[in-house]
PDB file of N, CA and C in Angstrom:
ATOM      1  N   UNK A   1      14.828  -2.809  19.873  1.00  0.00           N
ATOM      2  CA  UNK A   1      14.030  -1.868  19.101  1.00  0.00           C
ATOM      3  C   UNK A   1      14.832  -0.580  18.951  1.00  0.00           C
ATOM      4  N   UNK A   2      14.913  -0.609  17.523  1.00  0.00           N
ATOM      5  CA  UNK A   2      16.061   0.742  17.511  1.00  0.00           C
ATOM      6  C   UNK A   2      14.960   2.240  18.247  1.00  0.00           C
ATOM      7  N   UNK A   3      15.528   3.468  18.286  1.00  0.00           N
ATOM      8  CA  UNK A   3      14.502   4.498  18.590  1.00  0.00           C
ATOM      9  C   UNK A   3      13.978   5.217  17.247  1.00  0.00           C
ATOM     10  N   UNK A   4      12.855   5.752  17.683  1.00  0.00           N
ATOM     11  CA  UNK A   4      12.291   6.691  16.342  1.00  0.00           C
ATOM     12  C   UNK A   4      12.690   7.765  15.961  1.00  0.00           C
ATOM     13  N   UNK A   5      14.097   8.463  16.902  1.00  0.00           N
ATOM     14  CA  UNK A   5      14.277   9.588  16.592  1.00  0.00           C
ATOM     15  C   UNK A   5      15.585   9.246  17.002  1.00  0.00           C
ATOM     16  N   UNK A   6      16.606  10.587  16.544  1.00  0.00           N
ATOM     17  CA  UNK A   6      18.140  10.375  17.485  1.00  0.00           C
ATOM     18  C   UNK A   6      18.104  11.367  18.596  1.00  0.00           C
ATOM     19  N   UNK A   7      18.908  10.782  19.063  1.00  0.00           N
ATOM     20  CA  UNK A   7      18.931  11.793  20.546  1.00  0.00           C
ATOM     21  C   UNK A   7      19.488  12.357  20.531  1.00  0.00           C
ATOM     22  N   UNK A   8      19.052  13.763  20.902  1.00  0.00           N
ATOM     23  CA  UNK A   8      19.498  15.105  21.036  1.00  0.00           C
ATOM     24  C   UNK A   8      21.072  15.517  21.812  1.00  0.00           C
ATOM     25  N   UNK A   9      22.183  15.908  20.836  1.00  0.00           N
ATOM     26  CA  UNK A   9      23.585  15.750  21.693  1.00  0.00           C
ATOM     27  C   UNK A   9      24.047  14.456  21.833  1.00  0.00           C
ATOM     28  N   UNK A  10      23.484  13.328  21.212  1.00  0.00           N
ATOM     29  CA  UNK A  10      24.059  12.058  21.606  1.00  0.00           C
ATOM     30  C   UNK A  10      24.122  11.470  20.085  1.00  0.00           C
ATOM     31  N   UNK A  11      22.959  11.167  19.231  1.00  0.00           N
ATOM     32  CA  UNK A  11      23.228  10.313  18.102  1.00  0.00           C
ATOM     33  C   UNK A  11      22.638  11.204  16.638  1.00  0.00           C
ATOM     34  N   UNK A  12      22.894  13.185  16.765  1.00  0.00           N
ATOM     35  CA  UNK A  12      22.181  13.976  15.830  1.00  0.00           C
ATOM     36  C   UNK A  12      23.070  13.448  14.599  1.00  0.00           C
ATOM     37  N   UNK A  13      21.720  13.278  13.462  1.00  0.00           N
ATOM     38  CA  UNK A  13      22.504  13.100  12.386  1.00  0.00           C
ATOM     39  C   UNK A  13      22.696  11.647  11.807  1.00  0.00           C
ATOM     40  N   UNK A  14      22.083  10.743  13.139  1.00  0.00           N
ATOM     41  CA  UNK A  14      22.394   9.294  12.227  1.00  0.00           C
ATOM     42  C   UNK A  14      21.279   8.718  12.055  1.00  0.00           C
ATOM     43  N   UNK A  15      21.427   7.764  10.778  1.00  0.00           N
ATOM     44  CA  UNK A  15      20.352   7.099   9.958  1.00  0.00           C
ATOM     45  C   UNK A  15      20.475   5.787  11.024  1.00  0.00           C
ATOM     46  N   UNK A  16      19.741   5.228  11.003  1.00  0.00           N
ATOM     47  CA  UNK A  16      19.608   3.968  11.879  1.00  0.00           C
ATOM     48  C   UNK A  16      20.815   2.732  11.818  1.00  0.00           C
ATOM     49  N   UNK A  17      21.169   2.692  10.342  1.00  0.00           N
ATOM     50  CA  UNK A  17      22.565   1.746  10.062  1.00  0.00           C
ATOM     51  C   UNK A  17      23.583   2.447  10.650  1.00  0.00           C
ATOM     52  N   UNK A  18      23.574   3.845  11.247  1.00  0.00           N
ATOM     53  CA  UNK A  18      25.102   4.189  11.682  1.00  0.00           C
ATOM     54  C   UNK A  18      25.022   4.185  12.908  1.00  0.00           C
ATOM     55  N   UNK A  19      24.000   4.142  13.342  1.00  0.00           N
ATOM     56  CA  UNK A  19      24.067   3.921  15.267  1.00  0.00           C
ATOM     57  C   UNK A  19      24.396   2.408  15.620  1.00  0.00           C
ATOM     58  N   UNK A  20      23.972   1.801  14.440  1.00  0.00           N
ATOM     59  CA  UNK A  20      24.643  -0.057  14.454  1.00  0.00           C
ATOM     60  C   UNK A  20      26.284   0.176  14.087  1.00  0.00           C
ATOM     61  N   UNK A  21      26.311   0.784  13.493  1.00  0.00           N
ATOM     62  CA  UNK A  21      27.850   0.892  13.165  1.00  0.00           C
ATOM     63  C   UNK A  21      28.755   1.170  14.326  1.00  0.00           C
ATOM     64  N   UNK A  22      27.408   2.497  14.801  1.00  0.00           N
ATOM     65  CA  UNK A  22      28.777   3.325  15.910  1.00  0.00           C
ATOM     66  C   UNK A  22      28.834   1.795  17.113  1.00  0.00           C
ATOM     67  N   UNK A  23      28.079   1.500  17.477  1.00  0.00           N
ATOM     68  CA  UNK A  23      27.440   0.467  18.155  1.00  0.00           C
ATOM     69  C   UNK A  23      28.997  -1.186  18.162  1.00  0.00           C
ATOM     70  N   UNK A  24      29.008  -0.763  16.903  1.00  0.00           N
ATOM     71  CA  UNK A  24      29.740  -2.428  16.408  1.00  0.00           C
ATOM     72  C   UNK A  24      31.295  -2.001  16.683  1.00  0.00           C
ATOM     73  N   UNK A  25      31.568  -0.344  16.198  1.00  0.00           N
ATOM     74  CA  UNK A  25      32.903  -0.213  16.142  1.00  0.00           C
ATOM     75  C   UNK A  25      33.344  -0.130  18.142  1.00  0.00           C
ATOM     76  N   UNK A  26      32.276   0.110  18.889  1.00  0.00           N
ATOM     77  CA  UNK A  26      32.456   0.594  20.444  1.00  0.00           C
ATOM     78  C   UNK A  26      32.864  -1.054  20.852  1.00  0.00           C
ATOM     79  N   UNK A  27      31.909  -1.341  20.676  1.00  0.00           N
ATOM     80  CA  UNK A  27      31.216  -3.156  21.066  1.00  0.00           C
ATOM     81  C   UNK A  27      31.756  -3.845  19.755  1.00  0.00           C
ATOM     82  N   UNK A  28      33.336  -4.270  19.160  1.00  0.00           N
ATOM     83  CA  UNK A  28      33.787  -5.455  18.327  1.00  0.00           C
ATOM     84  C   UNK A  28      32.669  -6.559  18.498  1.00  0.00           C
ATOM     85  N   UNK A  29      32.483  -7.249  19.517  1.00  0.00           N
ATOM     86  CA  UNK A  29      32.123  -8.578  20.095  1.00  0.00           C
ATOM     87  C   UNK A  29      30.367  -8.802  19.881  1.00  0.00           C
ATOM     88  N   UNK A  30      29.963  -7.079  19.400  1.00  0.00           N
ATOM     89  CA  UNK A  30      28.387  -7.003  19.682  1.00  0.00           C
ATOM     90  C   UNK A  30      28.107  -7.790  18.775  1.00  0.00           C
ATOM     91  N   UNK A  31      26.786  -8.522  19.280  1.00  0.00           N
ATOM     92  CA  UNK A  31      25.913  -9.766  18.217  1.00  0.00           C
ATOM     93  C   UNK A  31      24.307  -9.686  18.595  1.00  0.00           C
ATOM     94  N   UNK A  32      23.320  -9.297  17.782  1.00  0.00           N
ATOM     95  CA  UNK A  32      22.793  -9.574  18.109  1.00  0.00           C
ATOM     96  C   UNK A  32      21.263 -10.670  17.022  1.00  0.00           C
ATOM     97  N   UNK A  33      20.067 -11.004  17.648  1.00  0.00           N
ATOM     98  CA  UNK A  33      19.406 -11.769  17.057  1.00  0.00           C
ATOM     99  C   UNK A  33      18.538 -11.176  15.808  1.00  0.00           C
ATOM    100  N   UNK A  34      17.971 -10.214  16.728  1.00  0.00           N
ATOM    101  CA  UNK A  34      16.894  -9.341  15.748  1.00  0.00           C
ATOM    102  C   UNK A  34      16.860  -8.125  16.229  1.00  0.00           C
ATOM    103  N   UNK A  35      16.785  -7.260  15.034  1.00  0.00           N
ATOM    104  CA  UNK A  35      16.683  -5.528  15.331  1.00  0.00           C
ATOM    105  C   UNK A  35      15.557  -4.972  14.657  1.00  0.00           C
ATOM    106  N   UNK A  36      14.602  -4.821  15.581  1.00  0.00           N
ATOM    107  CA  UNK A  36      13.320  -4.146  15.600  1.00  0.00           C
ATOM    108  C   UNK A  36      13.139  -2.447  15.380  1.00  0.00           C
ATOM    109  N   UNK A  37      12.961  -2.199  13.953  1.00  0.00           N
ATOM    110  CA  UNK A  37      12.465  -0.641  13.168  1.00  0.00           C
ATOM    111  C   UNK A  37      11.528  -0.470  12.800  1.00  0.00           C
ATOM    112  N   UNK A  38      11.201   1.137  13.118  1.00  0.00           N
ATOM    113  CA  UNK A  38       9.773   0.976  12.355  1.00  0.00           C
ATOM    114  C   UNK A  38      10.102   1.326  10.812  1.00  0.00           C
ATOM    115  N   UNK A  39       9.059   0.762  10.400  1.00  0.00           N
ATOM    116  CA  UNK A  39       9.287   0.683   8.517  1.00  0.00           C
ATOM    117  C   UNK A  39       8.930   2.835   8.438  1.00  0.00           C
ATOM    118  N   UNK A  40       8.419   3.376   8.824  1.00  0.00           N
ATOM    119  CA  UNK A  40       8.165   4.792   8.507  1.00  0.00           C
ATOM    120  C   UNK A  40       9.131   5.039   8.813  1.00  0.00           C
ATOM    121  N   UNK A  41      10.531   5.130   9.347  1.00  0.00           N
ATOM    122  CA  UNK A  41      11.293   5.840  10.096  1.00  0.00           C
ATOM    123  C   UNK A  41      12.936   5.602   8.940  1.00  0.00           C
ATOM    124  N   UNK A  42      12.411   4.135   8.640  1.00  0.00           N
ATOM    125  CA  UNK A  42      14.064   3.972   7.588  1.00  0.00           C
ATOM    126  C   UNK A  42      13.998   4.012   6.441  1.00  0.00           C
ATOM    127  N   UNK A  43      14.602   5.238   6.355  1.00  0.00           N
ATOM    128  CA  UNK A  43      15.046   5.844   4.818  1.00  0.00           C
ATOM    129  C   UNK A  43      15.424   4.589   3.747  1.00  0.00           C
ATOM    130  N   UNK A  44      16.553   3.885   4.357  1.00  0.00           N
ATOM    131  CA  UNK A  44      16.969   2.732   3.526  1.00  0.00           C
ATOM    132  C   UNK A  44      16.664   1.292   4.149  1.00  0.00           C
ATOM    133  N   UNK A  45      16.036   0.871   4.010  1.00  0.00           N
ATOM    134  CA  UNK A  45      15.918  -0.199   4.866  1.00  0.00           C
ATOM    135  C   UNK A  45      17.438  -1.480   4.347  1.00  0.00           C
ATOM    136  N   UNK A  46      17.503  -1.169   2.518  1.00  0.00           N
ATOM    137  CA  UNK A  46      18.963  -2.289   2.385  1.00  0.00           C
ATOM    138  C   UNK A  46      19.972  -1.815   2.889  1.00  0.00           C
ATOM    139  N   UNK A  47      20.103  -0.637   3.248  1.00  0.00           N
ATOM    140  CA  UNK A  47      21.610  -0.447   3.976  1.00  0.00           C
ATOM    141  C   UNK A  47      21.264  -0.878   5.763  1.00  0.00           C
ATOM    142  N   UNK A  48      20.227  -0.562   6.411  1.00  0.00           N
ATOM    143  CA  UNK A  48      20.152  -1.108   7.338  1.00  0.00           C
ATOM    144  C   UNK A  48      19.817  -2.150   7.584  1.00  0.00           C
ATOM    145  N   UNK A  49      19.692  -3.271   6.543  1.00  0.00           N
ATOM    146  CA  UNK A  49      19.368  -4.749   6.700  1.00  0.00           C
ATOM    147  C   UNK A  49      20.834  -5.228   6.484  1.00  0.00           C
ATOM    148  N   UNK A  50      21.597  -4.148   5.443  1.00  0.00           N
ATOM    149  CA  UNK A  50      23.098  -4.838   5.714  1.00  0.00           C
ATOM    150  C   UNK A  50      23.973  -4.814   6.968  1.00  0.00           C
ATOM    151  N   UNK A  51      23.717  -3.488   7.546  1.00  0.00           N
ATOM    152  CA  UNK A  51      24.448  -3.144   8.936  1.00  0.00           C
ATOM    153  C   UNK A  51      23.746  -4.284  10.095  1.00  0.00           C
ATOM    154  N   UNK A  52      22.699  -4.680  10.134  1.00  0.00           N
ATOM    155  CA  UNK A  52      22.097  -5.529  11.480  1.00  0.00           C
ATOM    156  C   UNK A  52      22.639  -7.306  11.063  1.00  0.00           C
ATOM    157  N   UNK A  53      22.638  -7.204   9.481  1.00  0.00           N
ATOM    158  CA  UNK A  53      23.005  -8.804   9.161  1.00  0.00           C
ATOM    159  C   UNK A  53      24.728  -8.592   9.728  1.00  0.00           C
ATOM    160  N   UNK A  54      25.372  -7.619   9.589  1.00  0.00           N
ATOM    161  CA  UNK A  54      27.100  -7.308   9.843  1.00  0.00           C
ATOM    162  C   UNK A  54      27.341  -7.668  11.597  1.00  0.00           C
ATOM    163  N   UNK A  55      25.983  -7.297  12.203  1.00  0.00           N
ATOM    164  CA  UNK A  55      26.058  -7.987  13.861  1.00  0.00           C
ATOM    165  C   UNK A  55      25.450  -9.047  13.706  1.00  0.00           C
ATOM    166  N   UNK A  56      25.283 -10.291  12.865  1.00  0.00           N
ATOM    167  CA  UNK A  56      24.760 -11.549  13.286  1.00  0.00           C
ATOM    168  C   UNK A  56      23.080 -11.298  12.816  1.00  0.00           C
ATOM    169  N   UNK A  57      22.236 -10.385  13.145  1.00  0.00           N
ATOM    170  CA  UNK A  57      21.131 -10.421  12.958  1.00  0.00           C
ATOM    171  C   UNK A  57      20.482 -10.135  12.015  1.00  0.00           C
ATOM    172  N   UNK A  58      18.675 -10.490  12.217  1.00  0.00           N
ATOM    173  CA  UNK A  58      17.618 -10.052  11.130  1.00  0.00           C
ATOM    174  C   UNK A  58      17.006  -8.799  11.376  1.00  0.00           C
ATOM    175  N   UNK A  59      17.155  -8.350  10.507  1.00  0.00           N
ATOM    176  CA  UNK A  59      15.970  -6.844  10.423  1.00  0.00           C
ATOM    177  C   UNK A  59      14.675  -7.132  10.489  1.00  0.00           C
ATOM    178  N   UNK A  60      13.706  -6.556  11.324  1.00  0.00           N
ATOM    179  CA  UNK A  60      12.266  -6.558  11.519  1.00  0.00           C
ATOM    180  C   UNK A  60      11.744  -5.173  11.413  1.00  0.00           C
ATOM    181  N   UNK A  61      10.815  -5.189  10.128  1.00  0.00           N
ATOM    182  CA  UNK A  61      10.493  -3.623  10.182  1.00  0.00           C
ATOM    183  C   UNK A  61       8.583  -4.356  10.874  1.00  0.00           C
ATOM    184  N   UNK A  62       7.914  -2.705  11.438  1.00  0.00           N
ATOM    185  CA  UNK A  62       6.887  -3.364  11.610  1.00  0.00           C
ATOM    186  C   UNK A  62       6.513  -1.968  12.132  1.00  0.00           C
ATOM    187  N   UNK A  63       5.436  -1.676  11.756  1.00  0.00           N
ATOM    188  CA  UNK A  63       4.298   0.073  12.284  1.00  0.00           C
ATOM    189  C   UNK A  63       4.467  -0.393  13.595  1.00  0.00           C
ATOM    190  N   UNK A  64       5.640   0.642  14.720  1.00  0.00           N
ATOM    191  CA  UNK A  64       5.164   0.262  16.299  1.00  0.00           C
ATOM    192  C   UNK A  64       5.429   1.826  16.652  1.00  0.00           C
ATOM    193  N   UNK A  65       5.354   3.011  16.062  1.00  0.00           N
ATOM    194  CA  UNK A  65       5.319   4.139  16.129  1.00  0.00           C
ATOM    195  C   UNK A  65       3.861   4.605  16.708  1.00  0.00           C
ATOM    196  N   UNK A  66       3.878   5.730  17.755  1.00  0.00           N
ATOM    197  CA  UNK A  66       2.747   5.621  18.294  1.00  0.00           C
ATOM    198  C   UNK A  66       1.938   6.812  16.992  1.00  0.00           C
ATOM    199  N   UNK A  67       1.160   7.204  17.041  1.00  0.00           N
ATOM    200  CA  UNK A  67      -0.110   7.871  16.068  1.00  0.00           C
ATOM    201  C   UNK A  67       0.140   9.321  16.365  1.00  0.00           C
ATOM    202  N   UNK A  68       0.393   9.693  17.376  1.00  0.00           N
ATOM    203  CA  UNK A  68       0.483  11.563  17.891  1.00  0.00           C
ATOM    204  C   UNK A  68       1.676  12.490  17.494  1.00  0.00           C
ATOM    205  N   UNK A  69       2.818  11.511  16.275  1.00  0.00           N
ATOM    206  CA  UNK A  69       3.683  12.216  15.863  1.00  0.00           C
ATOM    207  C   UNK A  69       4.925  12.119  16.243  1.00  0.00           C
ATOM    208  N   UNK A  70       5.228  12.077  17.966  1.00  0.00           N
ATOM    209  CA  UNK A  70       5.736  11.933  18.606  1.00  0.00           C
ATOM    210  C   UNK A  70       6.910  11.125  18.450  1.00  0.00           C
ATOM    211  N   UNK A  71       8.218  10.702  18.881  1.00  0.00           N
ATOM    212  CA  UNK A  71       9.463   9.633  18.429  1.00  0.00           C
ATOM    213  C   UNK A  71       8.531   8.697  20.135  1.00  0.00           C
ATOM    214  N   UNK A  72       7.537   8.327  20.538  1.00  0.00           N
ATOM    215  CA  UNK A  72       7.477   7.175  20.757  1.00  0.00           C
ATOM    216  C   UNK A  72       6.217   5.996  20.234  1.00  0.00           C
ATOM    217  N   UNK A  73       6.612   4.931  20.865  1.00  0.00           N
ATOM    218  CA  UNK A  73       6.725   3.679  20.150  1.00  0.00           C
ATOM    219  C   UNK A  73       5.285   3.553  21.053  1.00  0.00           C
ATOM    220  N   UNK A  74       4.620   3.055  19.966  1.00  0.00           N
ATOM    221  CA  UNK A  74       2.701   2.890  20.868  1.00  0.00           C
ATOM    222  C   UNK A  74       2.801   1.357  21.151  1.00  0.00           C
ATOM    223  N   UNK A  75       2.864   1.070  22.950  1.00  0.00           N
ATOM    224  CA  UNK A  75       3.060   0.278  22.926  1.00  0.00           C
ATOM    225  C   UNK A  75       2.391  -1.312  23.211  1.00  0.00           C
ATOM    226  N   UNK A  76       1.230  -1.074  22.221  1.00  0.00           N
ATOM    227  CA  UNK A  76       0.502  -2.414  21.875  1.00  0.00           C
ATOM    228  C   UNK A  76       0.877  -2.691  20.594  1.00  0.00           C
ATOM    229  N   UNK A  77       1.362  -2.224  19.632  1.00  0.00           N
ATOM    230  CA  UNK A  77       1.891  -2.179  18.568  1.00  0.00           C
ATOM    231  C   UNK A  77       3.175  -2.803  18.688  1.00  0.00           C
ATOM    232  N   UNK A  78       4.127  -2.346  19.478  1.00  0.00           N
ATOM    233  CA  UNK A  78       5.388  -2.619  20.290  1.00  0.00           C
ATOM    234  C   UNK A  78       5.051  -4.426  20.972  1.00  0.00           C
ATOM    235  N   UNK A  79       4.609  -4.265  21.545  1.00  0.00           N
ATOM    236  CA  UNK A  79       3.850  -5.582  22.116  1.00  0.00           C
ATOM    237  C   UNK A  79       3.651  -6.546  21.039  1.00  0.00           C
ATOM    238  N   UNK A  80       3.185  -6.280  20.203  1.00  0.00           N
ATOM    239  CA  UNK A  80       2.167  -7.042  18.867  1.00  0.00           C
ATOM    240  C   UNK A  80       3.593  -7.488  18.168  1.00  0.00           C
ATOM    241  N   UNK A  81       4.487  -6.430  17.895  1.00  0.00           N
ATOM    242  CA  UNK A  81       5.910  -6.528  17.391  1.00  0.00           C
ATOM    243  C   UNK A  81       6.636  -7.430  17.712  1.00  0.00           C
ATOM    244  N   UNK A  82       7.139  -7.729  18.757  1.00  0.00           N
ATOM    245  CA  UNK A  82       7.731  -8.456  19.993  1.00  0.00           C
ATOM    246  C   UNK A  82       7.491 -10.198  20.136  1.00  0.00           C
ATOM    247  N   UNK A  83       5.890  -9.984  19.923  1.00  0.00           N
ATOM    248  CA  UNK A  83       5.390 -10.832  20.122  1.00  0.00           C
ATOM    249  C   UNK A  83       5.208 -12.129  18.811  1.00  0.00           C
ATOM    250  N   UNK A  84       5.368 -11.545  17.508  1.00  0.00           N
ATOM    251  CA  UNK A  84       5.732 -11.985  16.014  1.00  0.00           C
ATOM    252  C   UNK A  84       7.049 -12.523  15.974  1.00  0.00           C
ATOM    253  N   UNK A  85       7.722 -11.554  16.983  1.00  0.00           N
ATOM    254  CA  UNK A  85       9.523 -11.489  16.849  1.00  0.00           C
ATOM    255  C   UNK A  85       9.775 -13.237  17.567  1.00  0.00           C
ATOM    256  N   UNK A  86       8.647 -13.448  18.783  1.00  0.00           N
ATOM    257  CA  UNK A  86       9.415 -14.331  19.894  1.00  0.00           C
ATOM    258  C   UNK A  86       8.926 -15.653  19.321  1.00  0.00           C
ATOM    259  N   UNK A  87       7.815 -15.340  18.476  1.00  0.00           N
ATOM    260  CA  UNK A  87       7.045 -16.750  17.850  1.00  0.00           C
ATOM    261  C   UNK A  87       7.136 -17.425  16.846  1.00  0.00           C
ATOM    262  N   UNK A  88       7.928 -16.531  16.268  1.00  0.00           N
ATOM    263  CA  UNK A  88       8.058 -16.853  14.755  1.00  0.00           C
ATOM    264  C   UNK A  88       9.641 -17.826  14.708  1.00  0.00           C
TER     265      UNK A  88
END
């Protein structure tokens, strides 16, 4: 599950496809299955469906943002997410 916000001094400034990027250029070898976003949070979702297909995987957008504004993830929503992800 990517995060809802970037972290402060660590990832200011990136759209969700470039923390996969920074991610891929650190980690060559990184692969993964599925990368879990919330759909409110990505600006582009085709550039970040291209960057997660570039590690092997599928993009999953899905409301798991909690309601109070906040960059966290409400997590029955998160749960509910997860749980689509493992069944499907």
């Amino acid at each position: 599950a990517l995060n809802l916000a970037p972290q402060p001094g660590e990832t200011d400034d990136f759209s969700p496809q470039t923390h996969l990027e920074v991610l891929r250029a650190h980690a060559p070898d990184l692969s993964v299955d599925v990368v879990l976003a919330d759909d409110g949070v990505v600006d582009d979702p085709a550039a970040l469906d291209k960057a997660v297909q570039e590690i092997g995987g599928r993009l999953v957008l899905a409301d798991v943002a909690a309601d109070d504004g906040s960059a966290r993830h409400e997590p029955a929503r998160l749960a509910q997410a997860f749980d689509k992800i493992f069944t499907d």
